[in-house]
N, C-alpha and C. Protein backbone atom coordinates (compact mmCIF):
# COMPACT_ATOMS: atom_id res chain seq x y z
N UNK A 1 46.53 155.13 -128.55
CA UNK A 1 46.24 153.86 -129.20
C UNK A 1 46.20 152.77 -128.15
N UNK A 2 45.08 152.26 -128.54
CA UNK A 2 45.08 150.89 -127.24
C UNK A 2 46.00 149.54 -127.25
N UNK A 3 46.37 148.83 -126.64
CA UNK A 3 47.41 147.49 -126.87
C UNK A 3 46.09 146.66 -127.54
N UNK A 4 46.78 145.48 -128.18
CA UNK A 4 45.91 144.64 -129.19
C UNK A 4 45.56 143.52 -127.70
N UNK A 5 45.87 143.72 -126.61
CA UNK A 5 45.29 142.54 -125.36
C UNK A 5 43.78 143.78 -124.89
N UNK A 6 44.01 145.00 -124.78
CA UNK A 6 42.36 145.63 -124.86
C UNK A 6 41.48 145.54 -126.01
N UNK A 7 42.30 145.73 -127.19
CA UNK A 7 41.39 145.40 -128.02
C UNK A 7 40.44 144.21 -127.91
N UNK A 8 40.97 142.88 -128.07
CA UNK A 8 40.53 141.81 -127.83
C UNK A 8 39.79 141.67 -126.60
N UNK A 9 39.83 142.47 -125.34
CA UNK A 9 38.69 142.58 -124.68
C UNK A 9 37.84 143.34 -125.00
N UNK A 10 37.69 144.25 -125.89
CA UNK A 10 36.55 145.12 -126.19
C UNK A 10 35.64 144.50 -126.92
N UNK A 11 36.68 143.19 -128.01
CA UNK A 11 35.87 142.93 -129.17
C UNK A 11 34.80 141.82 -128.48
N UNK A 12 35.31 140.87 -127.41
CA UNK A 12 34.69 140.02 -126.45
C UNK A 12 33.67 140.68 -125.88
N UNK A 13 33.96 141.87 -125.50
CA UNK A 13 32.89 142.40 -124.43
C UNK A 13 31.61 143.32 -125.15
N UNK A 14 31.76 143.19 -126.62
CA UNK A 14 30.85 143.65 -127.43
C UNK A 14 29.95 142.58 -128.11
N UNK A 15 30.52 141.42 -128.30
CA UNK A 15 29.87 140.17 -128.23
C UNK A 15 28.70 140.02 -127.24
N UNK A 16 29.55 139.98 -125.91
CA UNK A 16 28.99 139.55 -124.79
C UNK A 16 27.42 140.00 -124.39
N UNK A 17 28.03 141.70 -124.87
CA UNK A 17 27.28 142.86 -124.43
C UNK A 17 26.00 142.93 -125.28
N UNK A 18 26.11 142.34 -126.59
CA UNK A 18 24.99 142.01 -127.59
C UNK A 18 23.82 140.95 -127.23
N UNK A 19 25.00 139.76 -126.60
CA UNK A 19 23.71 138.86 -125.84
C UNK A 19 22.70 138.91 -125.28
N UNK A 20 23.55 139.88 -124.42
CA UNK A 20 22.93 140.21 -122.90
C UNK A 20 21.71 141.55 -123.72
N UNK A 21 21.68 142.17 -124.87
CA UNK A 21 20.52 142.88 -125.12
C UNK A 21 21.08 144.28 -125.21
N UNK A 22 22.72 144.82 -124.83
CA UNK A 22 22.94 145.78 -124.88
C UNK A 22 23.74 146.01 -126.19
N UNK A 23 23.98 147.13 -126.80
CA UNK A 23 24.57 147.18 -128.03
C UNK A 23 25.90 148.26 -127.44
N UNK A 24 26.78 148.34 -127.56
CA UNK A 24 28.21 149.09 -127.28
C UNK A 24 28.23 149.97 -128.25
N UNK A 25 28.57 151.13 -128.25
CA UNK A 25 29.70 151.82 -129.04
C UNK A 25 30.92 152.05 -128.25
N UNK A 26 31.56 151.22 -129.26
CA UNK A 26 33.28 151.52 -129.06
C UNK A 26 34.29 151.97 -129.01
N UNK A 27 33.72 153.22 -130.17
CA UNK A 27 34.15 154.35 -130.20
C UNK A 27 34.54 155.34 -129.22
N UNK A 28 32.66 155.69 -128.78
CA UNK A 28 32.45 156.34 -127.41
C UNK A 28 33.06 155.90 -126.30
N UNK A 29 33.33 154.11 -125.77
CA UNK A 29 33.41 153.60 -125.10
C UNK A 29 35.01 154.08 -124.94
N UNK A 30 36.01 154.24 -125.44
CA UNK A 30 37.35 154.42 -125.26
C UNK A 30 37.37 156.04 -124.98
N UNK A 31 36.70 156.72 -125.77
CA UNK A 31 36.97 158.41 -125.87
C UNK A 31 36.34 158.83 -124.86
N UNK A 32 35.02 158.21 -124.49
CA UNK A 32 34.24 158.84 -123.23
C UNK A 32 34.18 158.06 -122.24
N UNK A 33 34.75 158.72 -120.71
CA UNK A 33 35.49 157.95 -119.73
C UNK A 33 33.96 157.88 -119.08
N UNK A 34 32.94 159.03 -118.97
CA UNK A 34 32.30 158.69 -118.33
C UNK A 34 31.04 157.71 -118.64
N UNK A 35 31.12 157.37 -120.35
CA UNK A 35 30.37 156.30 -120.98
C UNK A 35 30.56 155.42 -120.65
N UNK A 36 31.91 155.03 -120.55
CA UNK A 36 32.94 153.62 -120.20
C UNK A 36 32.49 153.20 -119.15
N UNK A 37 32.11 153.43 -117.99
CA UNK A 37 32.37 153.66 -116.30
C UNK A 37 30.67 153.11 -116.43
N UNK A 38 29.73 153.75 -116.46
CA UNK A 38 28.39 153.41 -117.01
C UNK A 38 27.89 152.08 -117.44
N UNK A 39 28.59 152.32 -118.43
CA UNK A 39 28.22 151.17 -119.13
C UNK A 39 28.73 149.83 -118.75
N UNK A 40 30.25 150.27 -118.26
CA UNK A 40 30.73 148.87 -117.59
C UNK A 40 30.20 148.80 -115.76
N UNK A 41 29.69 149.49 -115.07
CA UNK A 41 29.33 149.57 -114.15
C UNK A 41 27.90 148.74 -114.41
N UNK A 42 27.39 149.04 -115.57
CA UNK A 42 26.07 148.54 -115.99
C UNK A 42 26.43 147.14 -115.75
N UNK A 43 27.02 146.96 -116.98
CA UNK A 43 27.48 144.92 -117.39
C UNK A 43 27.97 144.38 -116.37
N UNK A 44 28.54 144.95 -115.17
CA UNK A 44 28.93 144.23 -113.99
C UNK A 44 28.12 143.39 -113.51
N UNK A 45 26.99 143.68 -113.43
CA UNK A 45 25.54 143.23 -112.68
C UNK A 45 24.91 141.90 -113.40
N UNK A 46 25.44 141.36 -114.51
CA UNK A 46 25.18 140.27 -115.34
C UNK A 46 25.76 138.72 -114.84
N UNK A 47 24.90 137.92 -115.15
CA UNK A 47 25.33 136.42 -114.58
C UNK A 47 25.82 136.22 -115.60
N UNK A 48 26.89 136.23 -116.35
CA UNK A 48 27.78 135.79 -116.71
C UNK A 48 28.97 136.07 -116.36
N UNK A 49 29.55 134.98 -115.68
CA UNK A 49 30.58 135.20 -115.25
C UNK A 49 31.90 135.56 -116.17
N UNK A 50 32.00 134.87 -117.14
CA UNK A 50 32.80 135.42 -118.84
C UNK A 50 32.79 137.53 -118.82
N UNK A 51 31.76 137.54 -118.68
CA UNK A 51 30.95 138.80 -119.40
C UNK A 51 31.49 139.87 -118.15
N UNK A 52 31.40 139.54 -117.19
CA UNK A 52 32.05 140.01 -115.50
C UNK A 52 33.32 139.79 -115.28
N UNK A 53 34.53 139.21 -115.90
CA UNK A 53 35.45 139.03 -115.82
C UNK A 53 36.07 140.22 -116.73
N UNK A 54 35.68 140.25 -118.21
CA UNK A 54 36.24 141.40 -118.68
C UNK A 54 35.77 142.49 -118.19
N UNK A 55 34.88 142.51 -117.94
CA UNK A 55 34.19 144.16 -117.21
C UNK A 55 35.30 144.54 -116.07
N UNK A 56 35.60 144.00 -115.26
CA UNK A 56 36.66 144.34 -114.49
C UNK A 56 38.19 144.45 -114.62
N UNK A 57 38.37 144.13 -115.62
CA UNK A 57 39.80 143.66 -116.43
C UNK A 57 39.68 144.95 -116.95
N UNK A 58 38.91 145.57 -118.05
CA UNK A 58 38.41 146.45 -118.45
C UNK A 58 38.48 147.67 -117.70
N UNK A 59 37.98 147.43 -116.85
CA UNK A 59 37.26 148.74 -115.32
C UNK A 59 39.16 149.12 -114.74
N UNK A 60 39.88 148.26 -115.26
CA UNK A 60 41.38 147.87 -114.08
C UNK A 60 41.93 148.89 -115.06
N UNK A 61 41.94 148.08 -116.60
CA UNK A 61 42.76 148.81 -117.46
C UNK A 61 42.84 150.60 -117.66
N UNK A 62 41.39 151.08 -117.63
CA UNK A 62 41.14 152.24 -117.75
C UNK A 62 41.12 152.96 -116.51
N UNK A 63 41.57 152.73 -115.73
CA UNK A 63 42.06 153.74 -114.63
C UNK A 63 40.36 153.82 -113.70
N UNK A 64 39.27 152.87 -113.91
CA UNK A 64 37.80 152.94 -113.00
C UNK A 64 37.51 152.23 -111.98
N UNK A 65 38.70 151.24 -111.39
CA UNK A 65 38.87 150.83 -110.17
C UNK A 65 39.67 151.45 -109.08
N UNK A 66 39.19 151.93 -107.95
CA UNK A 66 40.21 152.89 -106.87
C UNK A 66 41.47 151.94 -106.63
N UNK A 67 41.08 150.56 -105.82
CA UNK A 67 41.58 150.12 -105.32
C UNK A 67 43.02 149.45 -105.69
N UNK A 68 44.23 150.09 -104.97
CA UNK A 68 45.37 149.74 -105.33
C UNK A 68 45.96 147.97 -105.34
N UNK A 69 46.62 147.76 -106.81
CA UNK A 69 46.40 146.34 -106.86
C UNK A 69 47.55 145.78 -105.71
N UNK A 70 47.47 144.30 -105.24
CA UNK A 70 48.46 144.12 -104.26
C UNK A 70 48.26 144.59 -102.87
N UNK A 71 47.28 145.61 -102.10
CA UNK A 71 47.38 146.27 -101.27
C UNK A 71 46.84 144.74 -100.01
N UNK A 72 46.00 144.09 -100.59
CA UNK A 72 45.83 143.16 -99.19
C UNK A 72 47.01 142.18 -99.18
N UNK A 73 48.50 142.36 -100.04
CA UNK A 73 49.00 141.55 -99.48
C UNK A 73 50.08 142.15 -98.50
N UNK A 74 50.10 143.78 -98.98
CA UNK A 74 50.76 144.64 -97.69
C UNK A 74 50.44 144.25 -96.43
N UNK A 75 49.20 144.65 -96.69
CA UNK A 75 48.42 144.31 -95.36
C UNK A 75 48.72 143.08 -94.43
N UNK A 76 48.56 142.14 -95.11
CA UNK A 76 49.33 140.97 -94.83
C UNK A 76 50.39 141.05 -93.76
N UNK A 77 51.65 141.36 -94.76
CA UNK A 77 52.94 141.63 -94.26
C UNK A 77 53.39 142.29 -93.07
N UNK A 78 52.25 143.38 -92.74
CA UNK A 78 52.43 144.52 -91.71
C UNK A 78 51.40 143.49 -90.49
N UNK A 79 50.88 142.60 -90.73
CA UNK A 79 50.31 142.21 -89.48
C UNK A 79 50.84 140.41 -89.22
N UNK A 80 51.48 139.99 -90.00
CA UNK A 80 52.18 138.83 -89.62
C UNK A 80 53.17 138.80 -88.50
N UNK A 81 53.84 139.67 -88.39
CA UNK A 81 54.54 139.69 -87.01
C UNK A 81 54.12 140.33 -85.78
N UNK A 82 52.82 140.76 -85.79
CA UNK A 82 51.76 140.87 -84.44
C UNK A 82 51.18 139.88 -83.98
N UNK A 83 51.65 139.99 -82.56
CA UNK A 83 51.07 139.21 -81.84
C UNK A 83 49.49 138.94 -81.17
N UNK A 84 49.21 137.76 -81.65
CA UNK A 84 47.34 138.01 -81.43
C UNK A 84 47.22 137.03 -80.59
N UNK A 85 46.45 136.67 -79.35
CA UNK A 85 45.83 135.04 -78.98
C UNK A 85 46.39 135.32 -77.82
N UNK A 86 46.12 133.81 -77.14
CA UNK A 86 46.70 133.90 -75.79
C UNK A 86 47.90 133.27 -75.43
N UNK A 87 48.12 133.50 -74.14
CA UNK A 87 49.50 132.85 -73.70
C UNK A 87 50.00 132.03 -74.10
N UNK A 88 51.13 131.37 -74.60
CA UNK A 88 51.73 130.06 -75.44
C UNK A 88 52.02 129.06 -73.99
């Protein structure tokens, strides 16, 4: 069962997705991972920035983004105390 904060992005992003000329199933869209991925890979590509915000929120929730969240601020951390530049 999904939390009622995905729901409410699905119901937005079926709106959205109507504008823009595409029609969703929602059904499919939760049960079939590789529909999901598609289709939101699709809507990414849209100038709406609204419409591109849940797509990735979306893409985060369902496990279709690799990238581990937080990781550039590791990164960060591990290179703040290296020394870069020239002589002081």
């Amino acid at each position: 069962m999904l939390d009622p904060a995905t729901l409410a992005l699905l119901a937005k992003l079926k709106v959205l997705a109507k504008k823009t000329g595409i029609n969703l199933d929602l059904v499919k869209m939760t049960g079939d991972k590789g529909y999901a991925e598609l289709t939101l890979k699709e809507l990414s590509n849209s100038d709406d920035a609204e419409l591109v915000l849940i797509v990735v929120q979306l893409m985060n929730q369902f496990g279709l983004i690799d990238a581990p969240a937080g990781s550039s601020k590791s990164e960060d951390k591990k290179g703040g105390d290296r020394y870069i530049g020239a002589l002081r």
